[in-house]
PDB file of N, CA and C in Angstrom:
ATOM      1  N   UNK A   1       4.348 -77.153-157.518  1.00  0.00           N
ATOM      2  CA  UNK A   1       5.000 -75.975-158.068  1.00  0.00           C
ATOM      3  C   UNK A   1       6.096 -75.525-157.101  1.00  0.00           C
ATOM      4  N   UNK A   2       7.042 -75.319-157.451  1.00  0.00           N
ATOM      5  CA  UNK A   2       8.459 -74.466-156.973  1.00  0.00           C
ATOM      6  C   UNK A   2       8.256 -72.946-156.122  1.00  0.00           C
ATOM      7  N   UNK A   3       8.741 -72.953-154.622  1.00  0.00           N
ATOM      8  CA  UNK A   3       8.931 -71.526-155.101  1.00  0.00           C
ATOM      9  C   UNK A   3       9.749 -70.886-155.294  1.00  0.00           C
ATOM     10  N   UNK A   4       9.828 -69.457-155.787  1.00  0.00           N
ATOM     11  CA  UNK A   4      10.741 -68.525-156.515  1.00  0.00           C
ATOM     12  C   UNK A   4      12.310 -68.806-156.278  1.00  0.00           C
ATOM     13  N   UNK A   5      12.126 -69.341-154.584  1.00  0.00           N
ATOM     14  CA  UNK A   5      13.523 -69.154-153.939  1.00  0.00           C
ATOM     15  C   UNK A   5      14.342 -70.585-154.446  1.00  0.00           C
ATOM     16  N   UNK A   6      13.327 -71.406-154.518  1.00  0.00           N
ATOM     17  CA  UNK A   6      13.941 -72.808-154.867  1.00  0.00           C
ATOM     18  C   UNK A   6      14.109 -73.004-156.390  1.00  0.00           C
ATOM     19  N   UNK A   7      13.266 -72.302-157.143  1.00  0.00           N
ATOM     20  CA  UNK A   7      13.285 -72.602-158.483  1.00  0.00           C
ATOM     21  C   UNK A   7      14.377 -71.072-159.129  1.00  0.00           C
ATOM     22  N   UNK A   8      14.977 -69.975-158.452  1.00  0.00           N
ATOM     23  CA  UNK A   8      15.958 -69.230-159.013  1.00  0.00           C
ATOM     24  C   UNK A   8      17.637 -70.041-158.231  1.00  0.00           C
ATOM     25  N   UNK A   9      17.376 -70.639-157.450  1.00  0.00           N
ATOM     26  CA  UNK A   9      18.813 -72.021-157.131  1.00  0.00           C
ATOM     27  C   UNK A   9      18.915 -72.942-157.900  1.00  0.00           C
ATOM     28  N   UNK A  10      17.318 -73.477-158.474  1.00  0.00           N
ATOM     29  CA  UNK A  10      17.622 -74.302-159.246  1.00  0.00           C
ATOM     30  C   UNK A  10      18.562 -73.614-160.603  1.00  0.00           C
ATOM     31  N   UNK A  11      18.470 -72.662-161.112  1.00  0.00           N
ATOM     32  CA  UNK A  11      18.293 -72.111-162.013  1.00  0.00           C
ATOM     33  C   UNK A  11      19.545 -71.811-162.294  1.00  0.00           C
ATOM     34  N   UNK A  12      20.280 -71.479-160.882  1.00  0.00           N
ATOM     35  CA  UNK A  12      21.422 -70.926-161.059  1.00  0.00           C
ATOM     36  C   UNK A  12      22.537 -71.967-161.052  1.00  0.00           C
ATOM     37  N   UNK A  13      21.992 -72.636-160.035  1.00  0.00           N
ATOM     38  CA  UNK A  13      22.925 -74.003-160.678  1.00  0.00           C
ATOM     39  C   UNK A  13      23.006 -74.700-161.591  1.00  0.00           C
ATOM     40  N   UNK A  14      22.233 -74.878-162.560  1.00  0.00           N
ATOM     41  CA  UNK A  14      21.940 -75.188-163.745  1.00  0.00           C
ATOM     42  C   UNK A  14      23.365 -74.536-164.798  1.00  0.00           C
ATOM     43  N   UNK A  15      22.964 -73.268-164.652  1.00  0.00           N
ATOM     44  CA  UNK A  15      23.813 -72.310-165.498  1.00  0.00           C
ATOM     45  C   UNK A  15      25.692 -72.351-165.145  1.00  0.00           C
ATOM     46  N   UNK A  16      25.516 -72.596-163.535  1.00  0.00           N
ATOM     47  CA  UNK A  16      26.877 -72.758-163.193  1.00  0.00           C
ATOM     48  C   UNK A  16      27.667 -74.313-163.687  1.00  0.00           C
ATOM     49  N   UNK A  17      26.872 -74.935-163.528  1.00  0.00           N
ATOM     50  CA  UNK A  17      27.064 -76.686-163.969  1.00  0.00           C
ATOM     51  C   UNK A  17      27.202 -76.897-165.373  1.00  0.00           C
ATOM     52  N   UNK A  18      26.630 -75.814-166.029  1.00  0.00           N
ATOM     53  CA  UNK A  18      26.941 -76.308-167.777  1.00  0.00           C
ATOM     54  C   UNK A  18      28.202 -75.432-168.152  1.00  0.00           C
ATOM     55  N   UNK A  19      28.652 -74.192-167.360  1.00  0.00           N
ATOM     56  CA  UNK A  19      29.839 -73.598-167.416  1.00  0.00           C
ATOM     57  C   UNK A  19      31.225 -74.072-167.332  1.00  0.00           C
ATOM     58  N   UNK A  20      30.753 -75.074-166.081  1.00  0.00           N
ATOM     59  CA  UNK A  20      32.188 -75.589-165.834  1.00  0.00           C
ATOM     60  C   UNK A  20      32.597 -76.396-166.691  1.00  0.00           C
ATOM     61  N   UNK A  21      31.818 -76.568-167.535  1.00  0.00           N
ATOM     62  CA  UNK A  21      33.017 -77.803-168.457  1.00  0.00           C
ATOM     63  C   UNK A  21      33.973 -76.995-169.690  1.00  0.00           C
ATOM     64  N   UNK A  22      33.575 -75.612-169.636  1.00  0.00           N
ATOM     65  CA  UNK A  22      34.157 -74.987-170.581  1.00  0.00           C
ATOM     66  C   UNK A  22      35.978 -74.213-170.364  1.00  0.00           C
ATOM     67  N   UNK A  23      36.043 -74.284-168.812  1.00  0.00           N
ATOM     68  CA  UNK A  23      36.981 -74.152-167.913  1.00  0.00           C
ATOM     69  C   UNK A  23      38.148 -75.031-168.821  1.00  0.00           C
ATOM     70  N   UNK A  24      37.982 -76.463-169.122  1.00  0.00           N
ATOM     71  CA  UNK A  24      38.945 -77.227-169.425  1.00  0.00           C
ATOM     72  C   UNK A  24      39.612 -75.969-170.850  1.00  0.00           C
ATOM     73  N   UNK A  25      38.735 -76.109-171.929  1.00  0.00           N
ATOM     74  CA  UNK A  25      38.889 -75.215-173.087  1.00  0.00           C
ATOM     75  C   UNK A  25      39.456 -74.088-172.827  1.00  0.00           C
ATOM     76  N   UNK A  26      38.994 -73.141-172.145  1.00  0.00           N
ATOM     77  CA  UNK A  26      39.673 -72.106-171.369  1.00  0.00           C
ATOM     78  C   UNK A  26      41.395 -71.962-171.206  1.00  0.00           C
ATOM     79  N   UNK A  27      40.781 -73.155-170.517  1.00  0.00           N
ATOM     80  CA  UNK A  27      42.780 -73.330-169.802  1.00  0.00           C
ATOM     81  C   UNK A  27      43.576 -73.469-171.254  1.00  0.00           C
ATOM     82  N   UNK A  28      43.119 -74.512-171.827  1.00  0.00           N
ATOM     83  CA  UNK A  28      44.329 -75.197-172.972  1.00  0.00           C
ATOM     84  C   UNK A  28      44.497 -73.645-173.848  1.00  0.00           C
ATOM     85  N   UNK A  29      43.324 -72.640-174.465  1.00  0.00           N
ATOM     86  CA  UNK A  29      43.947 -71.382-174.845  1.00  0.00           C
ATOM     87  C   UNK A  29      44.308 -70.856-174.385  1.00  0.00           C
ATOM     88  N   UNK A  30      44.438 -70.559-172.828  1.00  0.00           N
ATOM     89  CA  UNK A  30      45.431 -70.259-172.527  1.00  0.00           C
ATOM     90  C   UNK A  30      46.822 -70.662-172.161  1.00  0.00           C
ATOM     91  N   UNK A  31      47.030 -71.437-173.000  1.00  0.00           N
ATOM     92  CA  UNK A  31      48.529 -71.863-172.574  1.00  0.00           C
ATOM     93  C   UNK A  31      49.652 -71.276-172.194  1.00  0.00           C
ATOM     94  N   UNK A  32      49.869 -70.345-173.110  1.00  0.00           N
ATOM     95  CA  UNK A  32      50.645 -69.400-173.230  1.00  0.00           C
ATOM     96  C   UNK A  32      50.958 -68.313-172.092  1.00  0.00           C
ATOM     97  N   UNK A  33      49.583 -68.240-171.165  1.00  0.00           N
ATOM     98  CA  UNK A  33      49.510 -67.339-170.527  1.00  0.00           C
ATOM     99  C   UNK A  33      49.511 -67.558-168.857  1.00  0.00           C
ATOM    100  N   UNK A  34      50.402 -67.540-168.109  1.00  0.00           N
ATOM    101  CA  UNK A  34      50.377 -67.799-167.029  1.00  0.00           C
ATOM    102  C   UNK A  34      49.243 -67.411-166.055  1.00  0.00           C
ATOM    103  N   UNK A  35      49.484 -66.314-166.465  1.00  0.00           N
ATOM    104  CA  UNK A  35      48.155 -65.202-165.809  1.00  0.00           C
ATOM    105  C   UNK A  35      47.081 -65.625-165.901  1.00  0.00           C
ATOM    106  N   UNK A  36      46.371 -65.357-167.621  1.00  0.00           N
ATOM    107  CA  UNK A  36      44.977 -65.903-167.716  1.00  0.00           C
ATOM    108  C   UNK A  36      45.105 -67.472-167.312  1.00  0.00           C
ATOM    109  N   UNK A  37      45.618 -68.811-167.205  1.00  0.00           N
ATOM    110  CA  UNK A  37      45.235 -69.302-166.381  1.00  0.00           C
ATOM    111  C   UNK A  37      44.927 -69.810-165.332  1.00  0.00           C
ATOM    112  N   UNK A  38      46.053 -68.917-164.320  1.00  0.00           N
ATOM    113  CA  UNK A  38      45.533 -68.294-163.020  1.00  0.00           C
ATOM    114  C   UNK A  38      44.006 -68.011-162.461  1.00  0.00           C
ATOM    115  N   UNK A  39      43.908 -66.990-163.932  1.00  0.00           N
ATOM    116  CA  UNK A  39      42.270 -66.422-163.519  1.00  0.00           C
ATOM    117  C   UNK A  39      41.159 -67.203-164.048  1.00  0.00           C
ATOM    118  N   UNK A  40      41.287 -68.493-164.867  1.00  0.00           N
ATOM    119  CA  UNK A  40      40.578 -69.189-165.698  1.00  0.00           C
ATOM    120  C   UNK A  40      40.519 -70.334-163.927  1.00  0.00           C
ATOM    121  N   UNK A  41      41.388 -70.532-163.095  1.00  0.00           N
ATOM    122  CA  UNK A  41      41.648 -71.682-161.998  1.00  0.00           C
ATOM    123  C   UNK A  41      40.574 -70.994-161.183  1.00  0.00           C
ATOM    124  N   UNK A  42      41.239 -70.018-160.973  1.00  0.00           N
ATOM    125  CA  UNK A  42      40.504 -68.949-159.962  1.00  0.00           C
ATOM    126  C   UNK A  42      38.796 -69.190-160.321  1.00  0.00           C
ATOM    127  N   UNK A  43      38.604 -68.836-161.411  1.00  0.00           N
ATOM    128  CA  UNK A  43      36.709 -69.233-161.430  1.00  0.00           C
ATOM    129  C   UNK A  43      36.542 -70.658-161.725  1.00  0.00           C
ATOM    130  N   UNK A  44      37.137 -71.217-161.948  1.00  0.00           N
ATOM    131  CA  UNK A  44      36.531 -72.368-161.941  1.00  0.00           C
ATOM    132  C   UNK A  44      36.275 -72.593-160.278  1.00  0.00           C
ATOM    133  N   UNK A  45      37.368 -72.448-159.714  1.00  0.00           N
ATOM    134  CA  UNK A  45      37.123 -73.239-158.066  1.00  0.00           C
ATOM    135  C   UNK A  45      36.131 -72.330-157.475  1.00  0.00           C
ATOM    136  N   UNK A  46      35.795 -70.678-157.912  1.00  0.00           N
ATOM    137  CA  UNK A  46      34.809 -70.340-157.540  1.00  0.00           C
ATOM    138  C   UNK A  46      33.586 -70.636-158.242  1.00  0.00           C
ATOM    139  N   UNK A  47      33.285 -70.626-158.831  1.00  0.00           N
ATOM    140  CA  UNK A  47      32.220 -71.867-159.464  1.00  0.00           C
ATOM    141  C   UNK A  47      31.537 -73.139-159.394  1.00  0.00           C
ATOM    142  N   UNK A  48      32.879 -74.084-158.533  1.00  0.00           N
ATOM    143  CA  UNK A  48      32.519 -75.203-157.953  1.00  0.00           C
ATOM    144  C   UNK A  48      32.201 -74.816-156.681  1.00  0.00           C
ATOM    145  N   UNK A  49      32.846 -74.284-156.081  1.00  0.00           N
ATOM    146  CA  UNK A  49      32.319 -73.332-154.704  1.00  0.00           C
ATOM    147  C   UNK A  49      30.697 -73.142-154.446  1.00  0.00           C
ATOM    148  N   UNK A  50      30.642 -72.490-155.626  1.00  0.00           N
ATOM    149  CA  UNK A  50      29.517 -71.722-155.651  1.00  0.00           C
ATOM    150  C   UNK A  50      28.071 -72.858-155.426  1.00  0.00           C
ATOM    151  N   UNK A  51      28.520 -73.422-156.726  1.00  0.00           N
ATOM    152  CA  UNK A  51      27.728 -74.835-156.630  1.00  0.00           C
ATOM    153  C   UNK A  51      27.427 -75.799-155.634  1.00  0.00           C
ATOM    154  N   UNK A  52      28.408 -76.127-155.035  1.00  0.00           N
ATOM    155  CA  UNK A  52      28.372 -76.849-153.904  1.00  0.00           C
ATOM    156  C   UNK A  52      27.484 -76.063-153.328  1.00  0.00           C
ATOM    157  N   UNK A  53      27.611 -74.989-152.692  1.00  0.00           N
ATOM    158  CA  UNK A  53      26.850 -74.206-151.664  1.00  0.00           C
ATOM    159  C   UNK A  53      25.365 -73.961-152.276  1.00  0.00           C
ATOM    160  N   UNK A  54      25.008 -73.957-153.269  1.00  0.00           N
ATOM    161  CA  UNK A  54      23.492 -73.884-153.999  1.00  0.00           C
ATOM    162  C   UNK A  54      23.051 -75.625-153.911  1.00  0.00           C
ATOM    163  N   UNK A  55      23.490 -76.147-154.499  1.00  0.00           N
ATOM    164  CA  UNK A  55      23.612 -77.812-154.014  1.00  0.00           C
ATOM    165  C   UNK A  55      22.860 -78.207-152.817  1.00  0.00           C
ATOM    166  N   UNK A  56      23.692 -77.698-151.747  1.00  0.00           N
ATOM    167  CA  UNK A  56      23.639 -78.278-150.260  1.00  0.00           C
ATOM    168  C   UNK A  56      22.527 -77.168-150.070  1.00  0.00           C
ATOM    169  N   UNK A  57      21.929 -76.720-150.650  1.00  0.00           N
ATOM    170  CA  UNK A  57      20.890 -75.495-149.916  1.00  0.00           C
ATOM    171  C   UNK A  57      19.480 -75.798-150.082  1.00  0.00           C
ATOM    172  N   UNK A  58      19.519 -76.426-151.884  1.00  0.00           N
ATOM    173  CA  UNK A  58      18.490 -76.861-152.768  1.00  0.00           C
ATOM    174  C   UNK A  58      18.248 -78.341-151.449  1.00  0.00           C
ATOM    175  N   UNK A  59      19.022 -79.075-151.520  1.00  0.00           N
ATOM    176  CA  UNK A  59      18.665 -80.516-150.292  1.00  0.00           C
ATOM    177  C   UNK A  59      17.873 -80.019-149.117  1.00  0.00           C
ATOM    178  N   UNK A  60      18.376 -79.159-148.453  1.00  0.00           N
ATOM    179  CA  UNK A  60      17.573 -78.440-147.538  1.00  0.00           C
ATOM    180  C   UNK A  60      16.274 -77.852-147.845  1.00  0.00           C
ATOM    181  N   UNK A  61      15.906 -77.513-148.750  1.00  0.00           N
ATOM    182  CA  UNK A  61      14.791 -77.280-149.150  1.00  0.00           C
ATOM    183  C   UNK A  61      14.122 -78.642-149.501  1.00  0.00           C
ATOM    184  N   UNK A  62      14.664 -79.458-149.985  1.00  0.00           N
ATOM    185  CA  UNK A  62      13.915 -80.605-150.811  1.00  0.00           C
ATOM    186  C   UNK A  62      13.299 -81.742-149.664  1.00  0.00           C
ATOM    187  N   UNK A  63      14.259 -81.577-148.572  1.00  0.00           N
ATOM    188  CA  UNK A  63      13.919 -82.567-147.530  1.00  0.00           C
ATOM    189  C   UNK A  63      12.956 -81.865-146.459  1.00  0.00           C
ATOM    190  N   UNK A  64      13.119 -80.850-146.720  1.00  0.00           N
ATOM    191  CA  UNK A  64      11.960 -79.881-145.906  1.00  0.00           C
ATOM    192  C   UNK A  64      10.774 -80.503-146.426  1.00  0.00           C
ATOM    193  N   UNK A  65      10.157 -80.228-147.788  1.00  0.00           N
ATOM    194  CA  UNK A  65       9.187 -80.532-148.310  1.00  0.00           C
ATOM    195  C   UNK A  65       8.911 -81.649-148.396  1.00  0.00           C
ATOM    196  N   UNK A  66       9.461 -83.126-148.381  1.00  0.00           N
ATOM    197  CA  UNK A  66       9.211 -83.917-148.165  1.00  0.00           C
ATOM    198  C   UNK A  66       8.767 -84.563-146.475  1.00  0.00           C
ATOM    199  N   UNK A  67       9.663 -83.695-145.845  1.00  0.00           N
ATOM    200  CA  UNK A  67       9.094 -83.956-144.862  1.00  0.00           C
ATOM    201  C   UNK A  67       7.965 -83.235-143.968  1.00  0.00           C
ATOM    202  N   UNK A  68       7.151 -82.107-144.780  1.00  0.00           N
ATOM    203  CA  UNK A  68       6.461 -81.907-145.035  1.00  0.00           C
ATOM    204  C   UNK A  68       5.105 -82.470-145.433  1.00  0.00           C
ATOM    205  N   UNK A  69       5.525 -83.096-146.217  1.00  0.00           N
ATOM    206  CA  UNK A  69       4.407 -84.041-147.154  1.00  0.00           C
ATOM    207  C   UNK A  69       4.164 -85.214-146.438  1.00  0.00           C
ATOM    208  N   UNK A  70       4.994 -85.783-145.835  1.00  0.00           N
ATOM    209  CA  UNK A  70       5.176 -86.960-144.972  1.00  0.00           C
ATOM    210  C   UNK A  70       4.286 -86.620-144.084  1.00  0.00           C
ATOM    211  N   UNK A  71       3.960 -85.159-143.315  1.00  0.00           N
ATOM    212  CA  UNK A  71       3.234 -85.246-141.845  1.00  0.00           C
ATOM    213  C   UNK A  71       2.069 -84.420-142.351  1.00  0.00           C
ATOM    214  N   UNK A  72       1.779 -84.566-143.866  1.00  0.00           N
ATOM    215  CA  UNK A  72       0.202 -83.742-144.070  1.00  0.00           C
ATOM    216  C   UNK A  72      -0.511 -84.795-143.942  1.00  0.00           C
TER     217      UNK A  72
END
């Protein structure tokens, strides 16, 4: 079983990872708009940001526990 801390990262990356593909869609309505896709760039790279850093955190946890398990 997960705990809370590892299974609400999982969770959130999950949600951030099925977002980003909607970014592409985003952009193309906004064509027109310089601005909104400024701010459509803007979250996406914070988004991948974000991810990365939940990513590399979840590994740290995962290799903990394995190495864990390794010296029970």
């Amino acid at each position: 079983m997960l705990k809370n801390e590892v299974y609400n990262l999982m969770e959130t990356g999950t949600v951030l990872s099925k977002g980003l593909h909607r970014y592409g869609t985003f952009l193309r309505d906004a064509q027109d708009c310089p601005n909104c896709q400024q701010i459509w760039n803007y979250m996406r790279q914070t988004d991948e940001e974000q991810l990365k850093r939940i990513l590399n955190h979840l590994k740290q946890h995962f290799d903990k526990e394995v190495e864990l398990r390794l010296t029970a």
